[in-house]
Protein backbone atom coordinates (compact mmCIF):
# COMPACT_ATOMS: atom_id res chain seq x y z
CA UNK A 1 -59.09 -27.74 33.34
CA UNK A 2 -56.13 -25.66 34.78
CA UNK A 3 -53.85 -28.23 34.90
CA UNK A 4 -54.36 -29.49 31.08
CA UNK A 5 -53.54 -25.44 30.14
CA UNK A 6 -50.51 -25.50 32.39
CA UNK A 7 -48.90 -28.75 30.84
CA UNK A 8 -49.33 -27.59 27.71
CA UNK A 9 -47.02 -24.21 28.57
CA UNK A 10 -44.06 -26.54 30.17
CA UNK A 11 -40.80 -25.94 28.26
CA UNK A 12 -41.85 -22.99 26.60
CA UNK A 13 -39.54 -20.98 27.78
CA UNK A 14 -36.16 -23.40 27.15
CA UNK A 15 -37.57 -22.92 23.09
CA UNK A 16 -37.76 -19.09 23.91
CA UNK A 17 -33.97 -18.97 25.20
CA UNK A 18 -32.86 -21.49 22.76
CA UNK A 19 -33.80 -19.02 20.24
CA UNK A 20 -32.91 -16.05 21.57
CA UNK A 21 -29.30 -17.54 22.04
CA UNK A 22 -29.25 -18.54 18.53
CA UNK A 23 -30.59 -14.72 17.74
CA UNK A 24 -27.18 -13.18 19.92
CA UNK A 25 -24.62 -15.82 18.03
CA UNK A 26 -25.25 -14.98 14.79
CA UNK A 27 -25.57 -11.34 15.75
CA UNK A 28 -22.11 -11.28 17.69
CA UNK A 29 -20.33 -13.89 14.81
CA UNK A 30 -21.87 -10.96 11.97
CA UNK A 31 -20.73 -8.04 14.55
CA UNK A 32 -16.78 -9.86 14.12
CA UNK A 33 -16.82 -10.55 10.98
CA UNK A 34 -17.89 -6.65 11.01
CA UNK A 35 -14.62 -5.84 12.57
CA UNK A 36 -12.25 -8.16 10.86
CA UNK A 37 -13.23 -6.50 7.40
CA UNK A 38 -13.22 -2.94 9.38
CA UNK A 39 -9.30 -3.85 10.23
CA UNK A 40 -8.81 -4.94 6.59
CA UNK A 41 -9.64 -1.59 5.11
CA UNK A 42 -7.75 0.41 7.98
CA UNK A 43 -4.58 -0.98 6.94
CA UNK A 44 -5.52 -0.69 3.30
CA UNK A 45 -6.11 2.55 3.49
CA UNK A 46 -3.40 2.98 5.73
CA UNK A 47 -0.42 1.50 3.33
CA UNK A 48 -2.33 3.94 0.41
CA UNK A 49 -1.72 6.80 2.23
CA UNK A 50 1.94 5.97 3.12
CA UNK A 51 2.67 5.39 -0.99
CA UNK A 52 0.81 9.20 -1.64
CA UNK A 53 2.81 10.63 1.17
CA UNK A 54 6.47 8.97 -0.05
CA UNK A 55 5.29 10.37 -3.77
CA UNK A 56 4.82 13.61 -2.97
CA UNK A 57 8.17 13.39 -0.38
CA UNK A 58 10.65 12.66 -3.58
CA UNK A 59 8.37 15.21 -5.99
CA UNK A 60 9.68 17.73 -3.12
CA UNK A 61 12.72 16.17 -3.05
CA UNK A 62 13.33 16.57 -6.53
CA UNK A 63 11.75 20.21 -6.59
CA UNK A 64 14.51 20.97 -4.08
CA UNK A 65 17.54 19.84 -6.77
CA UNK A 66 17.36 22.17 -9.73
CA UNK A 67 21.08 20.72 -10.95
CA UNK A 68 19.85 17.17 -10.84
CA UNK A 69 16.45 17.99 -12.33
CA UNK A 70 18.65 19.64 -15.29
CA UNK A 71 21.14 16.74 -15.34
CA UNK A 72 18.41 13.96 -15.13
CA UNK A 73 20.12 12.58 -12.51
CA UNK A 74 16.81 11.43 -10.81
CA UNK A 75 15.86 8.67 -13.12
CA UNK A 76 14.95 4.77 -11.26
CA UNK A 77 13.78 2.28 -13.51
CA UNK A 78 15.00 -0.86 -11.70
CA UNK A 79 12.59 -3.92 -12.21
CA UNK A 80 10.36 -4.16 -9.24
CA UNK A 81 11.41 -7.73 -8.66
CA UNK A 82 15.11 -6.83 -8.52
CA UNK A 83 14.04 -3.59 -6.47
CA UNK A 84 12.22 -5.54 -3.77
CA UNK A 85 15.37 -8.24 -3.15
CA UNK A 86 17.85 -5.57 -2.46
CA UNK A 87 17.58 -2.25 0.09
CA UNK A 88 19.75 0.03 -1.92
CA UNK A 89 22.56 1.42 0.44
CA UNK A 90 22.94 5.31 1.08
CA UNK A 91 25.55 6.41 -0.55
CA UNK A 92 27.75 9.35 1.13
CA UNK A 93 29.13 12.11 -0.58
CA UNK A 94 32.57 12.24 -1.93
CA UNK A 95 33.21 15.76 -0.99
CA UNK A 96 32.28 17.75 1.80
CA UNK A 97 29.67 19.21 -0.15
CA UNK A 98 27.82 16.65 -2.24
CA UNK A 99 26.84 17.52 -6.13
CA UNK A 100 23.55 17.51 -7.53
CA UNK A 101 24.21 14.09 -8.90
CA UNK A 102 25.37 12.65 -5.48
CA UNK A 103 22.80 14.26 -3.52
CA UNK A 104 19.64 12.93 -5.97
CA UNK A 105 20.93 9.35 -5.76
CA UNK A 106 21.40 10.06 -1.99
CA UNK A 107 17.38 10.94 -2.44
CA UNK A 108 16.70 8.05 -4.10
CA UNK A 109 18.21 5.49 -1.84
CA UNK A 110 16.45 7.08 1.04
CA UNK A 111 13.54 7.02 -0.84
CA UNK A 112 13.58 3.42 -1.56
CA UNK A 113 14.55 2.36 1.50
CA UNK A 114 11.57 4.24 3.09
CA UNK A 115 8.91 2.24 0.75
CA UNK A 116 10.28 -0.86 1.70
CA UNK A 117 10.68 -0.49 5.45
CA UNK A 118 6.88 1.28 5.43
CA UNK A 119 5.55 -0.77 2.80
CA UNK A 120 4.92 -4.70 2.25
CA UNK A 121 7.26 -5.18 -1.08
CA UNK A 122 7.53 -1.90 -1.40
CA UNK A 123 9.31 -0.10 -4.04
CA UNK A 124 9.27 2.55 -6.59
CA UNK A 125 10.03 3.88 -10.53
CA UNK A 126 11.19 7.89 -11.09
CA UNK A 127 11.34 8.63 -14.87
CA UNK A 128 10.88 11.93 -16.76
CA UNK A 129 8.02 11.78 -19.11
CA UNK A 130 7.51 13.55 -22.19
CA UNK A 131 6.29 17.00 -21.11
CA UNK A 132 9.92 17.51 -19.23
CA UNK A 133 8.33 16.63 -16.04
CA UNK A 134 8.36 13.54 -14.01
CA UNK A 135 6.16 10.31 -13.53
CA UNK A 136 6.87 8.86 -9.58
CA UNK A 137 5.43 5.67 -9.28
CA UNK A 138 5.51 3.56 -5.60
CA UNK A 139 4.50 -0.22 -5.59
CA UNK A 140 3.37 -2.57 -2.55
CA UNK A 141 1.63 -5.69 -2.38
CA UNK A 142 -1.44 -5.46 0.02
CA UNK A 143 -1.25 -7.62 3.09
CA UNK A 144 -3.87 -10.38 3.31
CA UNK A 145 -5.83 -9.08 0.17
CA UNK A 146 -6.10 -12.51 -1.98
CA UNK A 147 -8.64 -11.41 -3.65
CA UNK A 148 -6.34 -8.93 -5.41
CA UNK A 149 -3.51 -11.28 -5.71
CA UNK A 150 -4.06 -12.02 -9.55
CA UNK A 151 -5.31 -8.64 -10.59
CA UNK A 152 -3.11 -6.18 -12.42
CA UNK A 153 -3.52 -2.95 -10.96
CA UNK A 154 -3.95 -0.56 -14.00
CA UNK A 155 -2.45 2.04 -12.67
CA UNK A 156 0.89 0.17 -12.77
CA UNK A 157 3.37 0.51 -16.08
CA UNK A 158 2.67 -1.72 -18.59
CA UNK A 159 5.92 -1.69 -20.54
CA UNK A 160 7.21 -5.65 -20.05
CA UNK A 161 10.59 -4.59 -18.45
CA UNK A 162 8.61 -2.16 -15.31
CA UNK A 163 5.52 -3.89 -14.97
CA UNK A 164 5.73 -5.65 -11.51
CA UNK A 165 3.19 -8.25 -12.00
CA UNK A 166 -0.20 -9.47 -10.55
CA UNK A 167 -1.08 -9.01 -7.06
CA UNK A 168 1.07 -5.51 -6.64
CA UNK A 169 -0.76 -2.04 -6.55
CA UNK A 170 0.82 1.07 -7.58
CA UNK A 171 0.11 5.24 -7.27
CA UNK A 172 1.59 7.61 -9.78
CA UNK A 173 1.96 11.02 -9.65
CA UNK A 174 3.08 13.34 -12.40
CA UNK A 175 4.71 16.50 -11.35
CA UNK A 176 6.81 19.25 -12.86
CA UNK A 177 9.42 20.70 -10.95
């Protein structure tokens, strides 16, 4: 009678580890898929808090030119899609000492340049809004983010001549100075 008990336990354990390797696969596959989305929103996050930083670096910017605020020399409205083809050149003063007007397109060439080299299709819109203040907007595209690639962001100008299109995501800030 012990030897009918012991056949019937052969190759019980093979099932057992069979299983349990199936049990660590699909653990380890969920723990990387885990860290592929974790990566995702790093750089996400990461590329939203480079546009809030670069908004609030030409609000201070701007703050810091009284003349130009008065002149309205700070105004960008440049279609995102002719923005984005183009890294604006710094242009140097003509003077020793540069004017208000100089020095705010000096601001926002550096500016621009900035988004682009720290954003993916980066770019930006400066315009004064009603109140006397100013609306700064930055645009980007999000790297690998397809699901967003036909969405309009709504926090993106919808006039037909600013709005960049489907697929790019925009932060605005509205400041006096």
């Amino acid at each position: 009678m012990r030897i009918s008990i012991k056949r019937r336990q052969l190759g019980t354990s093979m099932v057992e580890i069979v299983i349990t390797i199936f049990i660590i696969s699909f653990g380890l596959l969920g723990l990387g898929a885990l860290q592929i989305n974790a990566m995702k929103f790093q750089k996400t996050a990461s590329q939203r808090s480079e546009a809030t930083q670069s908004a609030y670096d030409l609000s201070e910017r701007i703050r810091a030119n009284g003349k130009g605020v008065i002149a309205s020399s700070y105004e960008y409205t440049t279609a995102y899609a002719t923005t984005i083809k183009k890294r604006p050149a710094i242009p140097e003063c003509a003077r020793t000492k540069c004017t208000s007007d100089e020095l705010a397109n000096i601001d926002l060439a550096q500016w621009l340049r900035n988004l682009s080299d720290h954003l993916h299709g980066g770019a930006g819109y400066v315009f004064r809004n009603s109140s006397g203040g100013y609306d700064v907007t930055v645009m980007w595209r999000e790297q690998n983010d397809l699901s967003s690639a036909s969405d309009l962001d709504p926090a993106c100008p919808i006039e037909p001549l600013l709005a960049p299109g489907a697929g790019v995501r925009c932060y605005m800030i509205r400041f006096a100075p």
